[in-house]
Protein backbone atom coordinates (compact mmCIF):
# COMPACT_ATOMS: atom_id res chain seq x y z
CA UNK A 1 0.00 0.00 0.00
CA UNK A 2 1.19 3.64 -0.88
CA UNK A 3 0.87 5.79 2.19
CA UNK A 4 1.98 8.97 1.03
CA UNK A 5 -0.59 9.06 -1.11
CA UNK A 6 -3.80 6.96 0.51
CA UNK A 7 -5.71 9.80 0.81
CA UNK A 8 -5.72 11.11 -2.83
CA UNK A 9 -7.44 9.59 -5.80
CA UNK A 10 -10.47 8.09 -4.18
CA UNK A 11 -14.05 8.60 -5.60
CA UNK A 12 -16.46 10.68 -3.47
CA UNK A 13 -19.69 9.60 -2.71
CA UNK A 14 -20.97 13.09 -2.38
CA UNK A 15 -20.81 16.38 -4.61
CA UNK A 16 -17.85 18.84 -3.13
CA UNK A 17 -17.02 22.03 -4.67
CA UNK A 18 -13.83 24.46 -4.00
CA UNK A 19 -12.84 27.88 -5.00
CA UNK A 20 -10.36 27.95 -7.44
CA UNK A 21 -6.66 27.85 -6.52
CA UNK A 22 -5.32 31.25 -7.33
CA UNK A 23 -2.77 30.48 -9.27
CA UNK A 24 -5.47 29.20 -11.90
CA UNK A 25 -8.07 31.61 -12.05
CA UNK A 26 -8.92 32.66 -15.35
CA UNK A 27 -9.44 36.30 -16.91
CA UNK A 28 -13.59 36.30 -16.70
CA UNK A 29 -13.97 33.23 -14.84
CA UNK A 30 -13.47 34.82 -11.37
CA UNK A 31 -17.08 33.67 -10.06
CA UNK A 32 -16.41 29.40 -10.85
CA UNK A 33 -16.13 26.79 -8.72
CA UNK A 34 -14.11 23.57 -9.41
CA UNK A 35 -15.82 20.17 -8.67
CA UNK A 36 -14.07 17.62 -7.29
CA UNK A 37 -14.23 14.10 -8.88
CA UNK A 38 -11.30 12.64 -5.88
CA UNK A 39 -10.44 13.37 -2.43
CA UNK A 40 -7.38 15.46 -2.01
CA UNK A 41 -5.57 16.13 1.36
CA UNK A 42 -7.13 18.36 4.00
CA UNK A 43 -10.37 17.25 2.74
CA UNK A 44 -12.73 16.28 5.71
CA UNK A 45 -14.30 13.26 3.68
CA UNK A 46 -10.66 12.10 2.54
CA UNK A 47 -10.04 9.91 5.77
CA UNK A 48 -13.35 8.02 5.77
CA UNK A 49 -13.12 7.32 1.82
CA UNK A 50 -9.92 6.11 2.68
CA UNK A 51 -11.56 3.69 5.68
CA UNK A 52 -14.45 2.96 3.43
CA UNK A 53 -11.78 1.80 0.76
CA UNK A 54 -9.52 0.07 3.06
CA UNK A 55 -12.76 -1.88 4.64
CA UNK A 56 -13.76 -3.34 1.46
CA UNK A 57 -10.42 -4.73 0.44
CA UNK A 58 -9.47 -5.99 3.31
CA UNK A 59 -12.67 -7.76 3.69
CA UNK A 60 -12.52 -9.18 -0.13
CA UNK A 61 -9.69 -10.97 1.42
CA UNK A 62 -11.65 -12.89 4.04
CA UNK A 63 -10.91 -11.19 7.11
CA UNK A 64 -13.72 -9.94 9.35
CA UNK A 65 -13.93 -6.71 11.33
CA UNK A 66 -13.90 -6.15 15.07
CA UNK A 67 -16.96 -5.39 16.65
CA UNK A 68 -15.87 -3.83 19.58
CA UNK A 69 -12.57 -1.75 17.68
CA UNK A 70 -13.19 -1.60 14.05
CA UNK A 71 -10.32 -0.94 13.39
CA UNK A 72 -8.88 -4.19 14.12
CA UNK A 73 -9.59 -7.27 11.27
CA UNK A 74 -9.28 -10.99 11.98
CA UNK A 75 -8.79 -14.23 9.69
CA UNK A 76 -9.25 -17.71 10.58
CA UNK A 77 -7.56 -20.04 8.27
CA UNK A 78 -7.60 -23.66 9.42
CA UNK A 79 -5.43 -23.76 12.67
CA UNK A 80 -3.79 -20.11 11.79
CA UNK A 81 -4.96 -16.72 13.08
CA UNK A 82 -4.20 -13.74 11.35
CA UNK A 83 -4.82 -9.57 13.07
């Protein structure tokens, strides 16, 4: 997994708009908004699409979640125990 970057590049589930970085602004176009189609850093949704992301694969792989700390995962396999 690529840690400096798991917070960029996932999809949003919801519709989040930002000014326009300054340095981008074009002659006209002062009153736009961009859209954003990924999380980015400093995002408040960019941690939980990142948990919502990590869930899913790490349960395609057959581990199950804690109930009582969910961020802990657990897999059985035959006489093996894997956190």
């Amino acid at each position: 997994m690529d840690v400096k970057i798991a917070f960029l590049n996932e999809d949003l589930e919801e519709d989040v708009y930002m000014d326009q970085p300054v340095e981008f602004i074009e002659e006209g176009k002062k009153h736009m908004v961009c859209k954003l189609k990924r999380s980015i850093y400093g995002l408040k949704q960019a941690s939980r699409q990142w948990y919502l992301k990590f869930n899913d694969t790490i349960m395609s792989f057959g581990f199950e979640e804690n109930i009582v700390d969910r961020c802990i995962y657990l897999k059985v396999s035959g006489k093996k125990l894997y956190f």
